[in-house]
Each structure stands twice: as structure tokens, then as C-alpha cells.
Protein backbone atom coordinates (compact mmCIF):
# COMPACT_ATOMS: atom_id res chain seq x y z
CA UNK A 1 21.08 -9.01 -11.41
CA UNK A 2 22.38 -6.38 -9.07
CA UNK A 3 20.02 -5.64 -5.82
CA UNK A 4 19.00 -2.41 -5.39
CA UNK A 5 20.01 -0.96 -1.51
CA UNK A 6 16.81 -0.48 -0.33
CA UNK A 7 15.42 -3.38 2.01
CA UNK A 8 11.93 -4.77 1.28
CA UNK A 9 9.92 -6.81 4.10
CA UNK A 10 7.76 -9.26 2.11
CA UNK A 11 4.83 -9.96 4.60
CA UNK A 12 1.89 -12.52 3.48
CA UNK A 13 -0.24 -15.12 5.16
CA UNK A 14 -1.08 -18.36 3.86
CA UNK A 15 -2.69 -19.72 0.41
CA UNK A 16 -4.04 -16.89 -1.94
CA UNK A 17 -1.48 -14.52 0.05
CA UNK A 18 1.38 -15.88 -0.39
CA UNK A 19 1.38 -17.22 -3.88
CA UNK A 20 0.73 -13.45 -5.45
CA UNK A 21 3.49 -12.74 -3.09
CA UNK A 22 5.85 -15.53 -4.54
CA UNK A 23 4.41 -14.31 -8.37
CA UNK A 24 6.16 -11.26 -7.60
CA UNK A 25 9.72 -12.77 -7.59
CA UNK A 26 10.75 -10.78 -11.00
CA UNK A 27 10.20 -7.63 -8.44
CA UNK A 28 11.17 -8.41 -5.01
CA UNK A 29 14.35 -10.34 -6.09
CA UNK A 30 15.86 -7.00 -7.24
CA UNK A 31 15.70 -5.78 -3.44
CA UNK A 32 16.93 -6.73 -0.49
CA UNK A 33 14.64 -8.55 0.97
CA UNK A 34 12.90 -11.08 3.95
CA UNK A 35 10.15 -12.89 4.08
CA UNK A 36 7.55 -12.38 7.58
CA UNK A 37 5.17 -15.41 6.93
CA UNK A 38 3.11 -18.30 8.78
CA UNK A 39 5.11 -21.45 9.02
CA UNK A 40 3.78 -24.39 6.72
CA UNK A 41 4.44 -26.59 3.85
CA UNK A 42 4.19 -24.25 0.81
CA UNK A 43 6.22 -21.50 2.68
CA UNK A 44 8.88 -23.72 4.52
CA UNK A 45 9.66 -25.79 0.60
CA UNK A 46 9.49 -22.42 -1.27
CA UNK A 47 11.58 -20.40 1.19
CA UNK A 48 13.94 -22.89 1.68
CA UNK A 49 16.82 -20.58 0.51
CA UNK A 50 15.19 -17.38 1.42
CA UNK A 51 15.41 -14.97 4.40
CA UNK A 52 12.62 -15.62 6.48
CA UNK A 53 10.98 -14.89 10.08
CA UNK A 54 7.82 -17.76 10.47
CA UNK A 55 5.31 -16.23 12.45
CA UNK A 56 2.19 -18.48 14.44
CA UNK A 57 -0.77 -17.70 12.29
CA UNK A 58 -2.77 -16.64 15.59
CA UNK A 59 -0.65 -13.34 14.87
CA UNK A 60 -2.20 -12.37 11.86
CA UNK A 61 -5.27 -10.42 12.92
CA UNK A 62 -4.81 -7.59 11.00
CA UNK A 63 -4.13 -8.32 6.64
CA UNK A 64 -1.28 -7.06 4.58
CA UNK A 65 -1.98 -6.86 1.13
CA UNK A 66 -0.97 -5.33 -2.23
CA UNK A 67 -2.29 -4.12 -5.40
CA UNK A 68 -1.11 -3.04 -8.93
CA UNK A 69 -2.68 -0.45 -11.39
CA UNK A 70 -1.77 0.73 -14.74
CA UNK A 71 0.06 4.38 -15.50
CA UNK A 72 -2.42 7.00 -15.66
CA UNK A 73 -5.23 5.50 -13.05
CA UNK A 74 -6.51 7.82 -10.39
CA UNK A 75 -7.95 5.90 -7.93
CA UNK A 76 -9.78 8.28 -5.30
CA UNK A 77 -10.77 9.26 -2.45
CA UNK A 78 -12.16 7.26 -0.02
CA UNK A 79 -11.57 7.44 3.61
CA UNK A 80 -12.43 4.89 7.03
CA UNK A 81 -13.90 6.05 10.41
CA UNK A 82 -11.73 3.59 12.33
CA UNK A 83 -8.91 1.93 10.46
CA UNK A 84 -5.60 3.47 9.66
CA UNK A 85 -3.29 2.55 6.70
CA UNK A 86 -0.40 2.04 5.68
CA UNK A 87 1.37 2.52 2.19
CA UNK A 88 4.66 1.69 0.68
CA UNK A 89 5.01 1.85 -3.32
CA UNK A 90 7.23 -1.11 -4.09
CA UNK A 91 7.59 -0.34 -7.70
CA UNK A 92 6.61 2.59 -10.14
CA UNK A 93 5.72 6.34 -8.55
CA UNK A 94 2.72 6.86 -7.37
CA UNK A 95 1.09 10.88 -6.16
CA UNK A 96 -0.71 10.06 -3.09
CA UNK A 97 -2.80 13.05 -1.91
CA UNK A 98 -4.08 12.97 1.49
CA UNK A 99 -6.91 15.36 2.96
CA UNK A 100 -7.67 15.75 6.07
CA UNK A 101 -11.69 15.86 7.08
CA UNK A 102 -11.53 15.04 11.12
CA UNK A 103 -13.28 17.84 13.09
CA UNK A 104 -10.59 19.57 15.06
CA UNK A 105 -7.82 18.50 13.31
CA UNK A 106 -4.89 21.02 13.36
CA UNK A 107 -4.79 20.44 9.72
CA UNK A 108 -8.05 19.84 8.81
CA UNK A 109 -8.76 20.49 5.39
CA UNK A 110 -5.32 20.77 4.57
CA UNK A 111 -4.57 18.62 1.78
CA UNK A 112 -1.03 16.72 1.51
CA UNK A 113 0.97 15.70 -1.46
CA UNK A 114 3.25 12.87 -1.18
CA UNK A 115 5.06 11.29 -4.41
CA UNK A 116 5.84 7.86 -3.15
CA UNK A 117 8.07 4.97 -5.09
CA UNK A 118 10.76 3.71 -6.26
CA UNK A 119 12.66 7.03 -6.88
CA UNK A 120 11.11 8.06 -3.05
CA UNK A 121 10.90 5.33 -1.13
CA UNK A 122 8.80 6.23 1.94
CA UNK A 123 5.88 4.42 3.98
CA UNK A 124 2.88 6.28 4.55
CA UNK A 125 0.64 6.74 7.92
CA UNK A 126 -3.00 7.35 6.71
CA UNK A 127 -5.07 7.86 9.93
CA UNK A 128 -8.51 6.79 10.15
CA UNK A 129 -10.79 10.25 9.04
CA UNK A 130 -8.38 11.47 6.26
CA UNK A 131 -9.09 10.88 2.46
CA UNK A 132 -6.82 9.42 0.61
CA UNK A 133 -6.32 8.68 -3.27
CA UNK A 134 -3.15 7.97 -5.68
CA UNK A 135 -2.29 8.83 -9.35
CA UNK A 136 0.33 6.73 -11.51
CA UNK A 137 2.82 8.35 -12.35
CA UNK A 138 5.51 7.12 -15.29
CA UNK A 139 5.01 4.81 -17.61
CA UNK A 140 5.44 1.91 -15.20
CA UNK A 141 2.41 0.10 -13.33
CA UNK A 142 2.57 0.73 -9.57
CA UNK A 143 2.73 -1.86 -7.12
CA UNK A 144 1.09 -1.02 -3.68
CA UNK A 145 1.50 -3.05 -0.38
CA UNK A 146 -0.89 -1.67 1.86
CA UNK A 147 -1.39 -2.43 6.10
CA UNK A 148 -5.09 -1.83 7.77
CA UNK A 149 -5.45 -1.82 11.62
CA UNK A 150 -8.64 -3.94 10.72
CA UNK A 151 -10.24 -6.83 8.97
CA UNK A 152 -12.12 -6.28 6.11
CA UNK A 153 -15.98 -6.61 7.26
CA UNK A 154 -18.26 -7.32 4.51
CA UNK A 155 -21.06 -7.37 6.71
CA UNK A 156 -20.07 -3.98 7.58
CA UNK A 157 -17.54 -2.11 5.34
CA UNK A 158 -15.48 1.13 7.29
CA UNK A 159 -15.08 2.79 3.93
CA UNK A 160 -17.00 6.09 2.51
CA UNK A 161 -16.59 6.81 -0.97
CA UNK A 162 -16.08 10.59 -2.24
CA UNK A 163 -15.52 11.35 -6.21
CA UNK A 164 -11.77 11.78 -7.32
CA UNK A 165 -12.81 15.42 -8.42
CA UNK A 166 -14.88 16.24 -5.41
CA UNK A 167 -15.53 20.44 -5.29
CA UNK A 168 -14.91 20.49 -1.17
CA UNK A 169 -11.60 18.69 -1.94
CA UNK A 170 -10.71 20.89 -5.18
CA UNK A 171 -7.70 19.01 -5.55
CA UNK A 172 -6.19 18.88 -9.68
CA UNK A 173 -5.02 16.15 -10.88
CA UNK A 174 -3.44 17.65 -14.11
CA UNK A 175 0.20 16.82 -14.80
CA UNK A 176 1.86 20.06 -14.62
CA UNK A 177 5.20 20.29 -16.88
CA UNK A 178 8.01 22.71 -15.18
């Protein structure tokens, strides 16, 4: 199979992490690609022939993870008082639509369109304050790898739900032909 140019960082901790990581072969093997990863068993026997850095686990404060919806799922908005993200669409297109609701914001209320995937490879800065959402576009699923600046705190979620169709946001999420 001939690898595609563009250069995928494959970055997982341990257990549950990296084995949806390592289920992903059929899509990562297509790119070029590295492993970033905590140095144990599992990952030093199934990376044997890989590209990999090992990092101490102690480094891991902050998660990397990924997720994969089907084409035609809107899934928005919600937005975090103190973490950022970031977004890169491995595989499929994705619309991600970004609007911004900080107080004093040079663009606040502005509202930002950003078609991200495999035909647009880009990674996406979502500061803490702005709403965020993606449509699937295609007829392929989308696969999302996605950084926060912090741990996920049941106790105390940083996330605020607003409705995909919200009236203040007005955004449409119609396909338009041209």
C-alpha cells in the first residue's frame, strides 16, 4: 500500500489508550507515521518495528484522545471556561464551526468555518471560551484526535452545553450545493 505524504504523530498512553490506537492500524499505516508513547511491555513488543519516541509516564498530565462518528452527525456546540483544544481530522472531512463568546474578544461573536480532513489537513487551536461543533462531511466516518490542556474532572466537568441550532449562534447547517 502506498503512504500518503502527510506525517501523522500517533500519541497514546498506556492500556485502553493504546490498544484503540493500535486498532487503528488499517488507518495510520497509510501515513507516515511515529509513535509518542510510555515505555512498557505491550508498547515496546508491539512497536518493535515501528517509529517510536517512549516517553516517562510522569509526562502525561494532560490526555490525547480520539473519536469517530458516522457521515451526517452534527455534534454541537459546547464550549470550556479553562481548557483549550486541539483538533486534527485523521480521516474523512469534517466542518468545524467555531464561535467566539469571550467578552472582549476582537472577534467575539464572529463565527469561523474551518473544513478540516483528509483533503485539508490542518490542526485546530480552540481556546478556552469559544464554541465549537463539527458536521461529517462525505460519505466516510471521521476520525478525530483531539488534545485538552486539562484532565477530564468528573467531579467537576469544564464543559457548558449549547443546542447545535442555538438562535444567538444562528449558524445553518444545511449542505449548500454550488
Amino acid at each position: 500500500m502506498k503512504r500518503q505524504h502527510r506525517k501523522l504523530a500517533l500519541v497514546c498512553s498506556l492500556g485502553g489508550h493504546f490498544e484503540q490506537m493500535a486498532n487503528l492500524a488499517d488507518v495510520y499505516s497509510r501515513y507516515d507515521h511515529f509513535w509518542l508513547t510510555n515505555p512498557n511491555a505491550q508498547t515496546t513488543s508491539h512497536l518493535a518495528t515501528e517509529r517510536k519516541y517512549f516517553v516517562p509516564p510522569a509526562h502525561y498530565k494532560k490526555p490525547w484522545t480520539y473519536c469517530t462518528q458516522i457521515p451526517g452527525v452534527i455534534k454541537a456546540f459546547h464550549w470550556h471556561h479553562h481548557q483549550d483544544d486541539v483538533w486534527y481530522v485523521v480521516d474523512g472531512m469534517a466542518r468545524v464551526v467555531l464561535y467566539d463568546r469571550r467578552p472582549g474578544s476582537p472577534t467575539h461573536g464572529v463565527i469561523q468555518v474551518v473544513y478540516a480532513g483528509e483533503d485539508n489537513p490542518v490542526v485546530i487551536l480552540i481556546p478556552s471560551g469559544v464554541a465549537h461543533g463539527y458536521q461529517v462531511l462525505g460519505r466516510k466516518p471521521v476520525i478525530l484526535f483531539y488534545h485538552v490542556t486539562q484532565a477530564y474532572d468528573p467531579q467537576a466537568p469544564d464543559e457548558q452545553r449549547i443546542a447545535f441550532d442555538d438562535p444567538a449562534i444562528g449558524f445553518d447547517w444545511s449542505i449548500q450545493n454550488r
